[in-house]
Protein backbone atom coordinates (compact mmCIF):
# COMPACT_ATOMS: atom_id res chain seq x y z
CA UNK A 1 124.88 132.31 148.82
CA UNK A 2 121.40 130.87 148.77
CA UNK A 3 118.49 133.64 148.72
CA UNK A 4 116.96 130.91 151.46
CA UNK A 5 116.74 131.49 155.17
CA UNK A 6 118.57 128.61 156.75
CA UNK A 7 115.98 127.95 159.60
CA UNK A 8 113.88 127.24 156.24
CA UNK A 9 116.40 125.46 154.83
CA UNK A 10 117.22 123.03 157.87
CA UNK A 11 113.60 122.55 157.53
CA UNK A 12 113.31 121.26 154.66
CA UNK A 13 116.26 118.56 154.90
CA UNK A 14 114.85 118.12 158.29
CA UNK A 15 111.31 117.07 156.40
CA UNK A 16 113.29 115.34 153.51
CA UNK A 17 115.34 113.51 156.21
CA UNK A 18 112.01 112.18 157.80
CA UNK A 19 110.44 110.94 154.67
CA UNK A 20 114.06 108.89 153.97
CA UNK A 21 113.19 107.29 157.38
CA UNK A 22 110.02 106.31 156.69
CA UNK A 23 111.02 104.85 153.31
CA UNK A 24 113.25 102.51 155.13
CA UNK A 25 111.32 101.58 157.51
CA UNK A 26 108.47 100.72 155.34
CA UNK A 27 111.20 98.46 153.28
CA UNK A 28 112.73 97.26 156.29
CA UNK A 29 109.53 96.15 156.78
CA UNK A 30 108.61 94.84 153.70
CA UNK A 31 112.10 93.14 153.43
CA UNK A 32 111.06 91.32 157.04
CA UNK A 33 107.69 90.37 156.07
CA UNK A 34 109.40 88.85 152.77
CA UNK A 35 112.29 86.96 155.49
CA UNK A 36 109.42 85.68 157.22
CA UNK A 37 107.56 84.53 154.48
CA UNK A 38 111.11 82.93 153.23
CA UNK A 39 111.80 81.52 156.20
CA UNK A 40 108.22 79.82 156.44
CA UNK A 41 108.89 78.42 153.24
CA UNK A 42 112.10 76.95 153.74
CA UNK A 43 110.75 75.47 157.08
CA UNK A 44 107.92 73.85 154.99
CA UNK A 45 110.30 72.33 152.69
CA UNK A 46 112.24 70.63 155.39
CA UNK A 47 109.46 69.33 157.38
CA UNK A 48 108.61 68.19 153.49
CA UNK A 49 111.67 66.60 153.12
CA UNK A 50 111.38 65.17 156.20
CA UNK A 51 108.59 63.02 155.52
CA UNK A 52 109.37 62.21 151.97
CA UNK A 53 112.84 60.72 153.54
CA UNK A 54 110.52 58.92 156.15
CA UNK A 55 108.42 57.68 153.54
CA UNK A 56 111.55 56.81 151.48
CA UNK A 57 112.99 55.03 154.28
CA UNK A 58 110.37 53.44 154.93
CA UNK A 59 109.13 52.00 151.42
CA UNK A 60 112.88 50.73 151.39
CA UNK A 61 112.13 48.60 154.12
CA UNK A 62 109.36 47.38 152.80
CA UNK A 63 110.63 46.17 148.69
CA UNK A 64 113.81 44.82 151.58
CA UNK A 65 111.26 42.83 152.82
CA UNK A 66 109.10 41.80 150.06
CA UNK A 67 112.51 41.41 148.16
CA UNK A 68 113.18 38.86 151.69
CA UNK A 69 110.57 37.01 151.45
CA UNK A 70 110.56 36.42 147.36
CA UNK A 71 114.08 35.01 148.22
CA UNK A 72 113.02 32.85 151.78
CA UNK A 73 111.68 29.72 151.26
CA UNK A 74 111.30 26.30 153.62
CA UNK A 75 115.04 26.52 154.98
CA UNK A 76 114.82 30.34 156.22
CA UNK A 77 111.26 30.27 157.37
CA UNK A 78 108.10 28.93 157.96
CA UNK A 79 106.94 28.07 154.59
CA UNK A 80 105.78 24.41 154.43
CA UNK A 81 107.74 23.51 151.14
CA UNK A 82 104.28 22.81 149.19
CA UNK A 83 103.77 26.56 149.08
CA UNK A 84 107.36 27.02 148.46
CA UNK A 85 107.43 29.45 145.19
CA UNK A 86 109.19 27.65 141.89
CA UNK A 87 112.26 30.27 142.68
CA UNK A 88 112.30 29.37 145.99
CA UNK A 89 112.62 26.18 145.00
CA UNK A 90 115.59 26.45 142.06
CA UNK A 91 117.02 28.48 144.58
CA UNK A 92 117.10 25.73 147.05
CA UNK A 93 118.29 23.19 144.60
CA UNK A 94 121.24 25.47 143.40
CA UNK A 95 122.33 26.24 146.78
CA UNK A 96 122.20 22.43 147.98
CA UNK A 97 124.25 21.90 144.58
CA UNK A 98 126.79 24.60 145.27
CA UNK A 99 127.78 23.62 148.94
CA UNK A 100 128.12 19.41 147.28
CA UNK A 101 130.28 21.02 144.83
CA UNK A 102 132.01 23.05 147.49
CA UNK A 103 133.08 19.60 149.34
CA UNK A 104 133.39 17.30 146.58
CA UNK A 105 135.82 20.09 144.69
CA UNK A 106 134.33 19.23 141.62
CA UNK A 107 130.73 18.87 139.87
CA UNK A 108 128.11 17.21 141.60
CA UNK A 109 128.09 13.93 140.03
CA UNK A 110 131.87 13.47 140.58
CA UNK A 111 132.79 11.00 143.96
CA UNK A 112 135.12 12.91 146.16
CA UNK A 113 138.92 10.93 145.57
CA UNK A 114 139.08 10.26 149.41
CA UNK A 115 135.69 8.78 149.40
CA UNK A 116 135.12 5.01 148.79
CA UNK A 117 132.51 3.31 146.68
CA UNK A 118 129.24 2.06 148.52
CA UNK A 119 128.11 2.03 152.14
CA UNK A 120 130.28 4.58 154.34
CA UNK A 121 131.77 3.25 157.74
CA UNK A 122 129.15 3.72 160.66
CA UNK A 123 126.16 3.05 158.26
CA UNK A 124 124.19 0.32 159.60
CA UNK A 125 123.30 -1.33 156.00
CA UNK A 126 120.01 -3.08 154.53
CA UNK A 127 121.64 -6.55 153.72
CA UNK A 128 119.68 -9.73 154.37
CA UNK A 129 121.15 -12.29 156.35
CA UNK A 130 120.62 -16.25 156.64
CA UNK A 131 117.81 -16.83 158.49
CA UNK A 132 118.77 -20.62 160.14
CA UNK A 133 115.04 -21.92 160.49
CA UNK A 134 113.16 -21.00 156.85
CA UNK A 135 109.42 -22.04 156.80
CA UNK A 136 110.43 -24.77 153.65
CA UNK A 137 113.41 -26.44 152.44
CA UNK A 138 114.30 -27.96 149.14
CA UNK A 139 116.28 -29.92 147.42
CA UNK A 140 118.22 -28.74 144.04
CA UNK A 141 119.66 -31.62 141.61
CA UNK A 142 123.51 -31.40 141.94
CA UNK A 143 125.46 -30.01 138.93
CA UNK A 144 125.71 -32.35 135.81
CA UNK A 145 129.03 -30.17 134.04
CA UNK A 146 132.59 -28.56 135.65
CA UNK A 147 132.26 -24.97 135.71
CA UNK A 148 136.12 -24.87 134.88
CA UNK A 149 137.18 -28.05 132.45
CA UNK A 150 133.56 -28.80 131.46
CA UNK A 151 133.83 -32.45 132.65
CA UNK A 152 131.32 -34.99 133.35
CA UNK A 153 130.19 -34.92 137.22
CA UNK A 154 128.22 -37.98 137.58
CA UNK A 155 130.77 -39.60 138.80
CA UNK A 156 132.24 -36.97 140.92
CA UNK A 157 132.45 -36.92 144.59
CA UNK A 158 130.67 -34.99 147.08
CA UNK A 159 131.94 -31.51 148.64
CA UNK A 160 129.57 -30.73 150.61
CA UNK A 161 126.49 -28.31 150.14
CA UNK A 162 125.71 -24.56 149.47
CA UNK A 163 122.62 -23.15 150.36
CA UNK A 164 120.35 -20.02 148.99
CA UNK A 165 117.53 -18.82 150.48
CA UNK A 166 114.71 -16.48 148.78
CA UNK A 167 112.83 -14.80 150.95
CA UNK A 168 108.77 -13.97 149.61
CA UNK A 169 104.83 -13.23 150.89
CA UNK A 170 102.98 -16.16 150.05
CA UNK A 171 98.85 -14.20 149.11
CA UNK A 172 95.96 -16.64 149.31
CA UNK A 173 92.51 -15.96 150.12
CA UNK A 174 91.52 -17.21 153.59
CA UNK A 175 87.84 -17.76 154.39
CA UNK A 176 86.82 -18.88 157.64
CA UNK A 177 83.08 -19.50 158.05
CA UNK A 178 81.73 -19.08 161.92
CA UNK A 179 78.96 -21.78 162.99
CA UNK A 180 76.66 -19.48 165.18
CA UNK A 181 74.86 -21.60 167.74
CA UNK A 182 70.94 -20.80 168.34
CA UNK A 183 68.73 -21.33 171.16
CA UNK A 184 65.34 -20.87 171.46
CA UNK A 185 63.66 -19.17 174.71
CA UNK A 186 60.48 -20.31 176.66
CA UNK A 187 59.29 -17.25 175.78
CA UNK A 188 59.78 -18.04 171.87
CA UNK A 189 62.51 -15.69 171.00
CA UNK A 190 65.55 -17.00 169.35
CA UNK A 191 68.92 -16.18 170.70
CA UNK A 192 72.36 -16.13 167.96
CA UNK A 193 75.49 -16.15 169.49
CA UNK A 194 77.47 -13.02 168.72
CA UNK A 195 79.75 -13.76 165.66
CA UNK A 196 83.89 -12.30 166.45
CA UNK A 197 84.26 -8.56 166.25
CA UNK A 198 83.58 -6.73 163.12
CA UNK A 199 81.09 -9.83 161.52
CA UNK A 200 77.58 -9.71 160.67
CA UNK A 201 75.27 -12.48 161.61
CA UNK A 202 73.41 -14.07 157.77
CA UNK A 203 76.04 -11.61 156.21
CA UNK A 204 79.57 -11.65 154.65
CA UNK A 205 82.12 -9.19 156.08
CA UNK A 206 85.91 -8.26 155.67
CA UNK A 207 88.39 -9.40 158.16
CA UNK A 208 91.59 -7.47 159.83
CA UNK A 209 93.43 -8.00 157.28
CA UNK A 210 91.77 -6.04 154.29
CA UNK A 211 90.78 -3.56 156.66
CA UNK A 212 94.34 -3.19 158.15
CA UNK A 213 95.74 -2.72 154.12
CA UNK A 214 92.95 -0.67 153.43
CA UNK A 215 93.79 1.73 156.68
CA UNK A 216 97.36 1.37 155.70
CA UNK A 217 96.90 2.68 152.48
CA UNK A 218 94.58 5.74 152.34
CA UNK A 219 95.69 7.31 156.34
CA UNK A 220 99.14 6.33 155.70
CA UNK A 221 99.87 6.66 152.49
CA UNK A 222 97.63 8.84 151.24
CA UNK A 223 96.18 6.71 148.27
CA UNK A 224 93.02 7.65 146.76
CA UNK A 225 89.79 5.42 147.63
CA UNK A 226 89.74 4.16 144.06
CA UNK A 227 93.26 3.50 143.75
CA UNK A 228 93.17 1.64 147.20
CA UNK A 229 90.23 -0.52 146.00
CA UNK A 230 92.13 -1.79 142.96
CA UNK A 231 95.55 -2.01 143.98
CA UNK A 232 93.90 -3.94 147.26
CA UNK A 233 92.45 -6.32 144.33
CA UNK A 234 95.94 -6.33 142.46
CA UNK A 235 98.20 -7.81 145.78
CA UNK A 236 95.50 -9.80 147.35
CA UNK A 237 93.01 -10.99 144.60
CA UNK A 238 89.87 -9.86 146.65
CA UNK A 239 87.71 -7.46 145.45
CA UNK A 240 86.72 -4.51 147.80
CA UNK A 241 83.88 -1.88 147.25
CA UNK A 242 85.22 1.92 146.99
CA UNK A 243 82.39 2.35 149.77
CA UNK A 244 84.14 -0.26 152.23
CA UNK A 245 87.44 1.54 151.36
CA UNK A 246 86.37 5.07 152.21
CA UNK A 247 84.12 4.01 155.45
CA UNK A 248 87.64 1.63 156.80
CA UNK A 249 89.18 4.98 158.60
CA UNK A 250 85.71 5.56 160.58
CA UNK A 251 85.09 1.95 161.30
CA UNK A 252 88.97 1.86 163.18
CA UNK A 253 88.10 5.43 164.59
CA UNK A 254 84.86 4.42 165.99
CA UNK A 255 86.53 1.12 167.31
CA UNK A 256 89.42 3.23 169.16
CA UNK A 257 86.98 5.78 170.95
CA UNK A 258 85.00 2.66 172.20
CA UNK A 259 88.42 1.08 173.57
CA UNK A 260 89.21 4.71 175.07
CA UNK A 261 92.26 5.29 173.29
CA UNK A 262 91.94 8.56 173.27
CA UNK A 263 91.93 9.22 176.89
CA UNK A 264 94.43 6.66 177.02
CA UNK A 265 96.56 7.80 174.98
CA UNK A 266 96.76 11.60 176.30
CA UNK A 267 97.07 10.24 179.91
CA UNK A 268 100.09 8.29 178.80
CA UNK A 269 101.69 11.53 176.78
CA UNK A 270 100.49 13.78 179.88
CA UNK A 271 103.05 11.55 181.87
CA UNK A 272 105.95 11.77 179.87
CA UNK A 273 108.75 14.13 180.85
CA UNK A 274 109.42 15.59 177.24
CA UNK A 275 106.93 16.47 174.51
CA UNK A 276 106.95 18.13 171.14
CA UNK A 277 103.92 19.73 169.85
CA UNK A 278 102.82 21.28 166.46
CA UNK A 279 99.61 22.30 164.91
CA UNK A 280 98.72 22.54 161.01
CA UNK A 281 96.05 23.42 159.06
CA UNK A 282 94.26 21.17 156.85
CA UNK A 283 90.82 20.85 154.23
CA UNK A 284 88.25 19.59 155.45
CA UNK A 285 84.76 18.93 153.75
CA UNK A 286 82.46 19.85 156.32
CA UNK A 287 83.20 22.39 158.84
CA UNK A 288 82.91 22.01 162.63
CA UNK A 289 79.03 24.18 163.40
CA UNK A 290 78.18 25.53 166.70
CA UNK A 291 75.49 23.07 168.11
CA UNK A 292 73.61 26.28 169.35
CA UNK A 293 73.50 28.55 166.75
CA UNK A 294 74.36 25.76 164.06
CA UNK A 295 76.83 28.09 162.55
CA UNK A 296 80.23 27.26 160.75
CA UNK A 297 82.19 27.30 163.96
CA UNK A 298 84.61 30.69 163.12
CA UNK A 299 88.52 29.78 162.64
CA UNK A 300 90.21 27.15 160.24
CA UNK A 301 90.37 23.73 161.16
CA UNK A 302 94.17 22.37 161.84
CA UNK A 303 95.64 19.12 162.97
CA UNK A 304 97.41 18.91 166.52
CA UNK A 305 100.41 17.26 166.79
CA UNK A 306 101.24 15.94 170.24
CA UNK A 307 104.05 13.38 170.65
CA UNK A 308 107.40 12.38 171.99
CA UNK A 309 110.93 13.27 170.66
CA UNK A 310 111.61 10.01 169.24
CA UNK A 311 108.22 9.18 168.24
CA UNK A 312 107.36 6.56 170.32
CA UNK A 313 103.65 8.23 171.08
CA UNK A 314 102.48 9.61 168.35
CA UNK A 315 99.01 11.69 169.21
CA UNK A 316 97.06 13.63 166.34
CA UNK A 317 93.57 15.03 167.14
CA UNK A 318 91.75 17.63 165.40
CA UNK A 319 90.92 21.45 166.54
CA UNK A 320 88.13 23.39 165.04
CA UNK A 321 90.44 26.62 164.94
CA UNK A 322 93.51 27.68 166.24
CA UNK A 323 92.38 29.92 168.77
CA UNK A 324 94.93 29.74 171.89
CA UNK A 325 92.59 28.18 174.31
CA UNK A 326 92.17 25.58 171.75
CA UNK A 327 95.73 24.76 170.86
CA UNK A 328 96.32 24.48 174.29
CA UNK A 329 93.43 22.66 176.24
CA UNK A 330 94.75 18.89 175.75
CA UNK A 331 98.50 20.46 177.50
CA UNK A 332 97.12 22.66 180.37
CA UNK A 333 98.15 19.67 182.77
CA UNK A 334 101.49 18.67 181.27
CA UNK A 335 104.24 18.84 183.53
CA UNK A 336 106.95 18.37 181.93
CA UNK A 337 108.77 20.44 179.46
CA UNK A 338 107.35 21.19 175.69
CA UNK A 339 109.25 21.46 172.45
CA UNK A 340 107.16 24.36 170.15
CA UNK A 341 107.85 26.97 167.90
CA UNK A 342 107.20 30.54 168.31
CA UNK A 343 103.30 30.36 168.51
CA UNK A 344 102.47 32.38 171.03
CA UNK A 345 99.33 29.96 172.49
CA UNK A 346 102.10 27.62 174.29
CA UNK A 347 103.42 30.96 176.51
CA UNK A 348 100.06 30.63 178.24
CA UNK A 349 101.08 27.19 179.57
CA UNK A 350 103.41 29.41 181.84
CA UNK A 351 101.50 32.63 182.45
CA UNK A 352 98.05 31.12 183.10
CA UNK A 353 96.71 30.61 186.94
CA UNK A 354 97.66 27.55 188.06
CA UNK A 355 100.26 26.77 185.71
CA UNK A 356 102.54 23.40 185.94
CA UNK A 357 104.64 23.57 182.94
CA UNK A 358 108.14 22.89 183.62
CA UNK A 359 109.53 24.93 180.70
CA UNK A 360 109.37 25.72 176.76
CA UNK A 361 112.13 24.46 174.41
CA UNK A 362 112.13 26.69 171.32
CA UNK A 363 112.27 24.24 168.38
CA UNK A 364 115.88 24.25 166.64
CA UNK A 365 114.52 23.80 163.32
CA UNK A 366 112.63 27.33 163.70
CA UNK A 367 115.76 28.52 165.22
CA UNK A 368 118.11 27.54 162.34
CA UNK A 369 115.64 28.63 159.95
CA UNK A 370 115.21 32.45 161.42
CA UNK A 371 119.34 32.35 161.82
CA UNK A 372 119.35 31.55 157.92
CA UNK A 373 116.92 34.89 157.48
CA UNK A 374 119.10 37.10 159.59
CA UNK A 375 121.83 35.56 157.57
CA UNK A 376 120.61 37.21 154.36
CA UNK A 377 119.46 40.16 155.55
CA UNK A 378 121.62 43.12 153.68
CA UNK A 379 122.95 46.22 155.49
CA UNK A 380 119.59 48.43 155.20
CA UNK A 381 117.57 45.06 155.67
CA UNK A 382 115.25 44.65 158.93
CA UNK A 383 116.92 43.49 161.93
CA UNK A 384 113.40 42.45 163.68
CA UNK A 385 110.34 41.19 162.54
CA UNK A 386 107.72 43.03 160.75
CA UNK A 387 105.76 45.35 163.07
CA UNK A 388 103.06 43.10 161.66
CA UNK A 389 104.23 39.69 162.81
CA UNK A 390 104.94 38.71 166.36
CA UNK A 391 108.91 38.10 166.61
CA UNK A 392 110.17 34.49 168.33
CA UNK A 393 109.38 33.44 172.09
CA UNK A 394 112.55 33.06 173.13
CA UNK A 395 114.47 33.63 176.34
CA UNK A 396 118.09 33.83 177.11
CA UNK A 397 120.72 32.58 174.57
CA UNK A 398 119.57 28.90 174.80
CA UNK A 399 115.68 30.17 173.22
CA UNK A 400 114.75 28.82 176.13
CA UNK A 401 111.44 29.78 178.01
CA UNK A 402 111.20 28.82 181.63
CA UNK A 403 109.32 29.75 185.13
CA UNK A 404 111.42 31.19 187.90
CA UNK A 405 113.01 28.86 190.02
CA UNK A 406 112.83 25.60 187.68
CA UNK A 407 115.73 25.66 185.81
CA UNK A 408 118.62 27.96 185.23
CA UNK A 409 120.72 29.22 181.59
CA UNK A 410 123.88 27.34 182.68
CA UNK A 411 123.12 24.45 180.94
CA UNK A 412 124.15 23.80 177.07
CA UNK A 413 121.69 22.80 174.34
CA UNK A 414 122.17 20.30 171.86
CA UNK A 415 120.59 19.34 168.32
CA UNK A 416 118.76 15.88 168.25
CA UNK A 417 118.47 14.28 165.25
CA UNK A 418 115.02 14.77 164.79
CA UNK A 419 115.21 19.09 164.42
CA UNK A 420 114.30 19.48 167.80
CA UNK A 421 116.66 20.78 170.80
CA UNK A 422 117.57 18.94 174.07
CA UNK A 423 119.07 20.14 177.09
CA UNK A 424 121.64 18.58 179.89
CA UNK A 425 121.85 19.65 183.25
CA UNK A 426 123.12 18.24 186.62
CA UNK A 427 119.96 19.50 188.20
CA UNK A 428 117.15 16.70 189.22
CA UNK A 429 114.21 18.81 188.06
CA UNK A 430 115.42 18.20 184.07
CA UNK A 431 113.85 14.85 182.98
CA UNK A 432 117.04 12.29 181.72
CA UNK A 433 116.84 11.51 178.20
């Protein structure tokens, strides 16, 4: 037995007992500071991982769309095809390849079996036919030798006569000199009568002709001044100044605005029931200025296209910018319904006080082109636009656009020929046509 009192004893395990206690409390302690301080980190490294997997995501959809539009070109969206990139273009000119293969069975250059040579049925042709009243006839000597024996034909009788016709532009130069009466006043001034439009009284001048081919030419087909002046000397033997060349477009512009073909002209597309419209930009030398401030007038200059579906007004006028109010100031009074694409300045026809637009057609070439983009879009690719770029103005599945009460979705919609859409409906309000 232990020399120890046990009151002393059981105070000693009772002290010893105590200081055990505090030692685990002190590392329960430190062991829940440490949990904590785990716990903090691993909630760190999720909210971490969290936005590295947001940031992943997200720079996926962006090389998916940068890898998009490497691979879009003129047929998927709305790249004109001059700014079409050189594997935009091979990629075009495989794929147009492939699908001829595809329905010929074979290589490109190989005629299908069940496909005959020339001209297929239903194409209208571009032979020339007999005309029964030419300007000139003549007489050719009859043949002297048989085409089949080689005999002697003088004495042969007549069998009738063939005929051949070849049709040509006969180019002289025509000069027509006017004899300008003069009178002379009481007063002593002397009075010239006013020589036909476009000539100059003592002076030489072109006539509509030369300034028709030179107009022809340069505004519609894009020749070069030079190039116009010599090729203009080349078909007609007349040699025109590069100055009289360039100034023909302003001379036939300055003539139209004094006729009032402008106003004319938008009054009669105002009053037709369909029209297409399109704006693009273009170069010009010297920018529009503000006549107050005499500023370059801010924006980029573009051409409006105004005009009917099968081009039978044809309206282009030129806008400073393409600023909405712009785009849309020569339409705010149309009527009738308007074939666009997605710009968003056309809505405002609808949406603005007072509107009288019957309804927007979304153009079928934009539609076709954004259906090829969807097309091509992989499984992780975007299925919207960019949250940079404004996404179609469409309504309804005909991509149509209208104002309550004018027209309703029952409808169908049709491709013309020219790109645009169309649509039939038994109601009176939609224009026939």
């Amino acid at each position: 037995m232990s020399d120890v009192p046990a009151a002393e004893l059981f105070e000693q395990l009772r002290h010893a007992n105590a200081r055990l206690q505090g030692l685990l409390a002190a590392r329960d302690a430190e062991l829940a500071a440490k949990d904590a301080e785990i716990e903090a980190l691993q909630h760190a490294r999720d909210v971490e991982n969290a936005d590295l997997r947001a940031v992943v995501g997200a720079l996926s959809l962006r090389v998916a769309e940068l890898e998009r539009h490497l691979r879009s070109g003129s047929d998927d969206s709305g790249t004109p095809t001059s700014k079409e990139s050189i594997q935009a273009k091979a990629r075009r000119k495989a794929e147009r390849k492939a699908r001829r293969e595809q329905d010929k069975g074979g290589s490109s250059r190989q005629r299908s079996a069940d496909r005959s040579r020339g001209g297929q049925p239903g194409h209208p042709g571009r032979g020339l036919t007999r005309d029964p009243d030419p300007q000139h006839r003549e007489q050719v000597d009859p043949p002297k030798q048989c085409r089949g024996c080689r005999g002697d034909l003088a004495e042969a009788a007549d069998a009738g006569t063939g005929w051949s016709q070849t049709w040509d532009v006969k180019v002289i130069r025509w000069r027509t000199e006017y004899l300008l009466p003069q009178r002379r006043c009481s007063c002593g001034t002397t009075t010239t009568a006013c020589p036909p439009d476009g000539g100059v009284v003592n002076g030489v001048s072109y006539g509509p002709v030369l300034n028709t081919t030179v107009v022809v030419l340069t505004a519609f087909g894009n020749v070069p001044v030079e190039r116009a002046s010599t090729l203009i000397e080349m078909l007609y033997g007349q040699q025109v100044s590069a100055g009289f060349v360039d100034r023909a477009n302003a001379r036939l512009a300055e003539r139209l605005s004094v006729a009032g073909f402008g106003a004319a002209m938008q009054a009669a597309l105002l009053a037709e029931p369909v029209l297409t419209a399109d704006e693009s930009p273009v170069e010009v030398v010297t920018p529009a200025r503000d006549p107050e401030t005499g500023q370059p007038v801010p924006g980029s200059p573009h051409v409006m296209v105004i005009r009917t579906p099968d081009e039978r007004l044809v309206w282009l006028t030129g806008l400073v910018s393409r600023g909405y109010d712009t785009v849309i100031a020569a339409l705010r009074t149309f009527a009738g319904h308007l074939i666009v694409d997605g710009y968003g300045a056309y809505q405002r026809l609808l949406t603005q006080a007072g509107a009288v637009l019957a309804g927007i057609q979304q153009c079928c070439q934009h539609i076709m082109r954004r259906c090829r983009a969807v097309a091509k879009l992989g499984p992780a690719g975007r299925q919207g636009p960019p949250p940079d770029r404004p996404g179609p103005a469409t309504a309804g599945p005909t991509a149509r656009t209208l104002r309550p009460g004018r027209w309703t979705p029952a409808s169908s919609t049709t491709a013309t020929a020219t790109g645009t859409a169309t649509a039939t409906t038994p109601r009176s309000s939609w224009p026939p046509g």
